[in-house]
Protein backbone atom coordinates (compact mmCIF):
# COMPACT_ATOMS: atom_id res chain seq x y z
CA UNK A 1 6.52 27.64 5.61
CA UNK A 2 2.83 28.04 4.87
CA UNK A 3 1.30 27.10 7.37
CA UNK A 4 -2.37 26.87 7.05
CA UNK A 5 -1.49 25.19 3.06
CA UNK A 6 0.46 22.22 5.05
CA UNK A 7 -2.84 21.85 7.55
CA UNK A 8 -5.02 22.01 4.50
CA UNK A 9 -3.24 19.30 2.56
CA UNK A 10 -2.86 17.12 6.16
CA UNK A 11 -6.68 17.24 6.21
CA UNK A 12 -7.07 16.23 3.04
CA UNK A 13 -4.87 13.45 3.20
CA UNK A 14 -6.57 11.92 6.15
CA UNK A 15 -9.77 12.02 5.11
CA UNK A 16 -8.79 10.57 1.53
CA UNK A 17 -7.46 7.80 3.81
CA UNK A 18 -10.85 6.97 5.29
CA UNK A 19 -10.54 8.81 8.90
CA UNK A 20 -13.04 9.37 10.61
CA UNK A 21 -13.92 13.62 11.12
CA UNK A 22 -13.29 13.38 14.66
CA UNK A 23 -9.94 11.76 14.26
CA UNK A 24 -9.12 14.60 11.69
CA UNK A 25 -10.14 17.19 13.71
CA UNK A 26 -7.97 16.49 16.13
CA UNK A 27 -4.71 15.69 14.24
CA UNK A 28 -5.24 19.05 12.70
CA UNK A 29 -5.01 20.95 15.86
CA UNK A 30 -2.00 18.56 17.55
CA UNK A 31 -0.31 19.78 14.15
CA UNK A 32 -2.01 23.19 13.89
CA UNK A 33 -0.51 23.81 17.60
CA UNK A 34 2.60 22.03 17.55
CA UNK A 35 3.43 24.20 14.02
CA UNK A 36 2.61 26.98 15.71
CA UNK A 37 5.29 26.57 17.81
CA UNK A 38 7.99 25.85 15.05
CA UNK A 39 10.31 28.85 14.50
CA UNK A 40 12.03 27.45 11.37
CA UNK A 41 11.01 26.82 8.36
CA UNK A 42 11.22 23.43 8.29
CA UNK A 43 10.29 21.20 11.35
CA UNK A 44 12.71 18.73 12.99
CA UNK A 45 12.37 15.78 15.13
CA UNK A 46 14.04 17.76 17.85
CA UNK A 47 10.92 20.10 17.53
CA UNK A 48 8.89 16.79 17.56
CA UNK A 49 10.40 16.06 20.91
CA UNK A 50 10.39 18.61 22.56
CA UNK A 51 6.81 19.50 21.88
CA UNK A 52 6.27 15.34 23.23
CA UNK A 53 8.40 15.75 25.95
CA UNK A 54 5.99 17.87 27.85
CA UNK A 55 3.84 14.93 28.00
CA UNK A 56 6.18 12.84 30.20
CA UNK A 57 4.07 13.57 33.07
CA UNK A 58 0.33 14.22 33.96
CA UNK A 59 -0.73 13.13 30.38
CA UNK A 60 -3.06 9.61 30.02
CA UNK A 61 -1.55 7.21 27.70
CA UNK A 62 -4.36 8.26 24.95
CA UNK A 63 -3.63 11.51 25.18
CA UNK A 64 0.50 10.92 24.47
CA UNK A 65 -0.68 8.69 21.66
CA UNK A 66 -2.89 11.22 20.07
CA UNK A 67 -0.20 13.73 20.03
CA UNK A 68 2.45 11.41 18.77
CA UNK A 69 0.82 9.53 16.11
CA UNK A 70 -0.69 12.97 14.95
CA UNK A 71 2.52 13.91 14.73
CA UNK A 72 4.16 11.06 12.92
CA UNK A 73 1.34 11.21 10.52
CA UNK A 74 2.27 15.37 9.68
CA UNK A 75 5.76 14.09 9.32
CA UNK A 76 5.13 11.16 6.73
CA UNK A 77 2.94 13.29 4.92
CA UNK A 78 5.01 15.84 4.50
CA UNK A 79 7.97 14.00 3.95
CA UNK A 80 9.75 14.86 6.59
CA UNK A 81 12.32 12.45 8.62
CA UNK A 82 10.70 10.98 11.73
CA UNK A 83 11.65 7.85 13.62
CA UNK A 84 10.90 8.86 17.08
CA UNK A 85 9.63 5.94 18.80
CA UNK A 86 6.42 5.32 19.95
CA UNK A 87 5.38 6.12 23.24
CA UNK A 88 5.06 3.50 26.44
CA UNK A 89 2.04 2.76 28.36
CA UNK A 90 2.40 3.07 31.76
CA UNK A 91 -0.26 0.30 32.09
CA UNK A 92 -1.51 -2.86 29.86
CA UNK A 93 -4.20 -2.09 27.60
CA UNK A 94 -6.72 -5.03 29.32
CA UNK A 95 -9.55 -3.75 27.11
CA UNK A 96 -8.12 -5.52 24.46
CA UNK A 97 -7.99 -9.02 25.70
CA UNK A 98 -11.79 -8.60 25.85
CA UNK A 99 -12.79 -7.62 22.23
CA UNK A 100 -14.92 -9.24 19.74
CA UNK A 101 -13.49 -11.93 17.75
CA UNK A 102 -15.47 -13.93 15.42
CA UNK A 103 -15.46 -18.10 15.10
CA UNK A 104 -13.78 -19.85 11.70
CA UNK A 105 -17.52 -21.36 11.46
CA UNK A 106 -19.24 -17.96 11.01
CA UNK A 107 -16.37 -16.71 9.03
CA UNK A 108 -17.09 -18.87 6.60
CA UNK A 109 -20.63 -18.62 7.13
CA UNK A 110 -20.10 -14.91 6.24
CA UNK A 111 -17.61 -15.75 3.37
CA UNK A 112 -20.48 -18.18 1.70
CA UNK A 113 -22.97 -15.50 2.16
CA UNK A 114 -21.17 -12.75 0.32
CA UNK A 115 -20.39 -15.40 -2.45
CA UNK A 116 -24.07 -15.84 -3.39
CA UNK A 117 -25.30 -12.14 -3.03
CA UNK A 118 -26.23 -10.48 -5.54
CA UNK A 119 -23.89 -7.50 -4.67
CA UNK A 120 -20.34 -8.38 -5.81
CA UNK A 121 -18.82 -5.51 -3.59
CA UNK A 122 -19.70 -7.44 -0.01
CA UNK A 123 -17.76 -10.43 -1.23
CA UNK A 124 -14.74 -8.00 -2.53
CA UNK A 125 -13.92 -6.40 0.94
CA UNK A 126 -14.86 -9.06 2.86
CA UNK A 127 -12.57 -11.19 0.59
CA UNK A 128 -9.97 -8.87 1.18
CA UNK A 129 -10.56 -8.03 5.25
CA UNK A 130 -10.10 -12.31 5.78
CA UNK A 131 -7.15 -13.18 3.84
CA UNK A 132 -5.47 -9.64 4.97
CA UNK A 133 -7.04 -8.67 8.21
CA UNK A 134 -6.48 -5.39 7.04
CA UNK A 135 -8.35 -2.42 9.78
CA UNK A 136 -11.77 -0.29 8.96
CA UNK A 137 -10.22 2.71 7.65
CA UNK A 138 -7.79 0.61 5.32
CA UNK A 139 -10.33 -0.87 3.39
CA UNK A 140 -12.16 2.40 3.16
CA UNK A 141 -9.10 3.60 1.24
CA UNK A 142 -8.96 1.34 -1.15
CA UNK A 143 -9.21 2.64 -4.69
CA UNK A 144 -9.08 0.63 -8.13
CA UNK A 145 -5.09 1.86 -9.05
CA UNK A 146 -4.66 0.26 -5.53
CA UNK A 147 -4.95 -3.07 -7.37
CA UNK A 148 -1.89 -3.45 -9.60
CA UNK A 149 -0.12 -6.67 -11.91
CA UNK A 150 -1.81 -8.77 -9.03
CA UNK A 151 -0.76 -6.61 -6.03
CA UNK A 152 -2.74 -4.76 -3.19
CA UNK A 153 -1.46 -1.81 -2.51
CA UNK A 154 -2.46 -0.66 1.03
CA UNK A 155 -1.85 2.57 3.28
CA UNK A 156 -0.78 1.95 6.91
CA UNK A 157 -3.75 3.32 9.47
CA UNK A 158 -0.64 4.94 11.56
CA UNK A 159 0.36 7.19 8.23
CA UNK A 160 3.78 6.27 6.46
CA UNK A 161 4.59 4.16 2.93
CA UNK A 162 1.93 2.22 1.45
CA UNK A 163 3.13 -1.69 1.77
CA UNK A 164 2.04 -4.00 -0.81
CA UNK A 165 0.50 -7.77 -0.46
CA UNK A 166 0.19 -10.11 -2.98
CA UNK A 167 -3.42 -11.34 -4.49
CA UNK A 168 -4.32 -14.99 -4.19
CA UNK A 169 -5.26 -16.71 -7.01
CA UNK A 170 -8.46 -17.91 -4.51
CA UNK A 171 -9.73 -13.81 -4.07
CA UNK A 172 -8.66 -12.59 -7.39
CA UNK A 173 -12.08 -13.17 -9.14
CA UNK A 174 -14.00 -11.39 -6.39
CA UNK A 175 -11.84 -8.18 -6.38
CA UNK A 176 -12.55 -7.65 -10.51
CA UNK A 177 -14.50 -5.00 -11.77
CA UNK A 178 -15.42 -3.53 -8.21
CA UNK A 179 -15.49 0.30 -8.16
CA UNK A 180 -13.92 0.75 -4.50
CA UNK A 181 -15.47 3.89 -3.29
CA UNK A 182 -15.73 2.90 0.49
CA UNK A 183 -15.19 5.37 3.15
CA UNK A 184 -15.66 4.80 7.07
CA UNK A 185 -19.78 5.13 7.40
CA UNK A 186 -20.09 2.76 4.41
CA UNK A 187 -17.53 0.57 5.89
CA UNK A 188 -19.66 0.14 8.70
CA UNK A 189 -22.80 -0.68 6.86
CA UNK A 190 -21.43 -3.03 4.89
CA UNK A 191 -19.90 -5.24 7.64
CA UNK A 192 -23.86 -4.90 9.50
CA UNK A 193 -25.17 -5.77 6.11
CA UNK A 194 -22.65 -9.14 5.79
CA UNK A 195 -23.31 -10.06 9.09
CA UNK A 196 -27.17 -9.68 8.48
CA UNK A 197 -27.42 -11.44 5.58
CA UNK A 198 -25.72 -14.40 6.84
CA UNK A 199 -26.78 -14.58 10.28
CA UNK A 200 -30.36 -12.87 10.09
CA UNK A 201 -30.53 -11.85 13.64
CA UNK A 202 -27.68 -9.89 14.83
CA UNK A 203 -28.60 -8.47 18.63
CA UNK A 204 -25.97 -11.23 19.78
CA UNK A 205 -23.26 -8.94 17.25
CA UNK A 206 -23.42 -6.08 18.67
CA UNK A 207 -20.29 -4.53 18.73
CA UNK A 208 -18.85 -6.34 16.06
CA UNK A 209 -17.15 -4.72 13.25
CA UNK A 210 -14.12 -5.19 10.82
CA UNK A 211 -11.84 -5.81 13.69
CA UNK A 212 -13.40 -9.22 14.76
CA UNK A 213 -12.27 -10.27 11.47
CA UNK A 214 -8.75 -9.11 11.97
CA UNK A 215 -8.54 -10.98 15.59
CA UNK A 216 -10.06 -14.44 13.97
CA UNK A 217 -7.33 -14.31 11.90
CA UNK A 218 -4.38 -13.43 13.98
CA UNK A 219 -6.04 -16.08 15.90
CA UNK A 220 -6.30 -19.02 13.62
CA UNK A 221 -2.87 -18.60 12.64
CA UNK A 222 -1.41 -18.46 16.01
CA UNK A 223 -3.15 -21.62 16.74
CA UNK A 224 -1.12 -23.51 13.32
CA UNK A 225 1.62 -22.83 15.37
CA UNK A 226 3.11 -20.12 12.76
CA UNK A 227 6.44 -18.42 13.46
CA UNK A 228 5.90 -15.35 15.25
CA UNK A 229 8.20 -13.97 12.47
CA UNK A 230 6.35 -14.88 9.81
CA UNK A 231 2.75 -13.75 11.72
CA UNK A 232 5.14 -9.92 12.06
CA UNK A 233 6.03 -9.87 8.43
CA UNK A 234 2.48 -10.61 7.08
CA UNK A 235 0.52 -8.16 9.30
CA UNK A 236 2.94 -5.41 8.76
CA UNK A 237 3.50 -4.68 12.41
CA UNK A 238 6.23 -2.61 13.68
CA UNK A 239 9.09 -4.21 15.48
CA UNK A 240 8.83 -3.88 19.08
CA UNK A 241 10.61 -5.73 22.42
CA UNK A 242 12.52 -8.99 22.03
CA UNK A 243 11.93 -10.00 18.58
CA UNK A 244 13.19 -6.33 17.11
CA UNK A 245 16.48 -7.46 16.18
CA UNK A 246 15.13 -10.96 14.69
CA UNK A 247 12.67 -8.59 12.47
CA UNK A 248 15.55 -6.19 10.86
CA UNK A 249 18.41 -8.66 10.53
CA UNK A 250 15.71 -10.55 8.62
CA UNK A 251 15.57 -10.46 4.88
CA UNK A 252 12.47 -12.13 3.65
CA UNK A 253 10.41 -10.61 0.84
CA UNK A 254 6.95 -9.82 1.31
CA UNK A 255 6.09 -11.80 -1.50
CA UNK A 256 7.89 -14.75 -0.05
CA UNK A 257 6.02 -13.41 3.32
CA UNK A 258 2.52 -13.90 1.80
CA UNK A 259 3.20 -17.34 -0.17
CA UNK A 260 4.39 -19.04 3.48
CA UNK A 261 0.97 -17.38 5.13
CA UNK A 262 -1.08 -18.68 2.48
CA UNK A 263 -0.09 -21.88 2.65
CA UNK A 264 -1.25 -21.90 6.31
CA UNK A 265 -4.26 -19.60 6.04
CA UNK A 266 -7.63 -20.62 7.64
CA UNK A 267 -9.67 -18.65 5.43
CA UNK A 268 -8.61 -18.51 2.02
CA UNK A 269 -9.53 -21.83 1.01
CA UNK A 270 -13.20 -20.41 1.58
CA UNK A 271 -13.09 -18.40 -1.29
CA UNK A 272 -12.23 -21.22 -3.73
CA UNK A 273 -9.51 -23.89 -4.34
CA UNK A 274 -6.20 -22.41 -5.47
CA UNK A 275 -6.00 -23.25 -9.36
């Protein structure tokens, strides 16, 4: 096993996938160290746990994340088998009942804005981040064969298979001819740009980012009263707690997945009616 060639290619992958330097830096080492520590060849999950294990105890809930997902991430990229569940917080995340979430009016204040600019690429991933609530570093990683016989293909933030989504008719025009060359500090400028040009003034936005989109929308379709199924299925989430079993004995498409969210989406009507 050549070591430093598998670290090389893991950094590589993550920042073709839009991370940010700091997160790669530190995936590296958690797989620099924990490979360092392999005596076979090959890795195993038993090596995965017990290099975890020793974080039972007198780690933060951060810090087992950071090693875990790093680790998952080494796994998928190599190839290599890995369904070791996630780890459990010992407390509720309260931060993130108290995160910025924008309003259906000033998403589609946003979503008329980026319709009349003059830059077709602002209406492309914004298109994109409201009818898919897709995260920062996912629609950095977007690249043109990513688009495909009307398709998205996207790559989970956590590492593992790239799902697909289907393209409504109502975004299609707005994701043509668009060269898709974000990465993270563009991301970021973009979204300050969007809000800017719709809003003007943005002190009271500070804060905001492509997450606030991804919240309205969870949000709006919670309120349609859509099955929690359904809201699983279309955000790609991982089965977790009660509704596990309901999610894997559970044989819809994702193309049937998409058509039932789009006929209940709060934002894609914005872009256009469906023709």
């Amino acid at each position: 096993m050549d070591r430093q060639a598998i670290l090389t290619e893991f950094s590589e992958t993550l920042m073709g996938l839009g991370r940010e330097d700091p997160t790669i830096r530190k995936y590296t080492q958690v797989a620099g160290a924990f490979l360092n520590e392999v005596e076979a060849d090959l890795p195993t999950q038993r090596d995965a746990l017990r290099y975890l294990g020793r974080m039972r105890d007198g780690y933060k809930a951060n810090s087992r994340n950071l090693y875990y997902y790093a680790l998952k991430a080494l796994f998928g990229q190599m190839g290599w088998a890995w369904d070791i569940p996630a780890p459990k917080s010992k407390t509720q995340d309260y931060e993130q009942l108290d995160q910025p979430v924008l309003a259906t009016g000033e998403i589609q204040q946003i979503i008329e804005s980026a319709k009349r600019h003059q830059d077709p690429e602002l209406a492309a991933y914004f298109a994109v981040s409201s009818t898919y609530g897709l995260r920062r570093c996912q629609l950095a990683a977007i690249r043109p064969e990513h688009l495909q016989d009307g398709k998205l293909f996207v790559q989970p933030s956590k590492g593992g298979r790239p799902y697909r989504h289907q393209i409504p008719p109502q975004i299609a025009p707005h994701l043509e001819g668009i060269r898709w060359r974000g990465d993270i500090k563009r991301m970021d400028r973009l979204f300050k740009y969007l809000l800017f040009s719709a809003f003007g003034d943005i002190a009271d936005y500070y804060g905001y980012g492509w997450h606030a989109v991804r919240r309205a929308l969870v949000t709006e379709l919670n309120r349609r009263g859509l099955d929690i199924m359904l809201l699983y299925k279309f955000m790609r989430w991982k089965a977790w707690g009660m509704i596990t079993m309901p999610l894997i004995y559970s044989h819809l498409e994702d193309e049937a997945t998409d058509q039932a969210i789009f006929e209940k989406h709060p934002f894609l009507g914005m872009w256009g009616a469906q023709p």
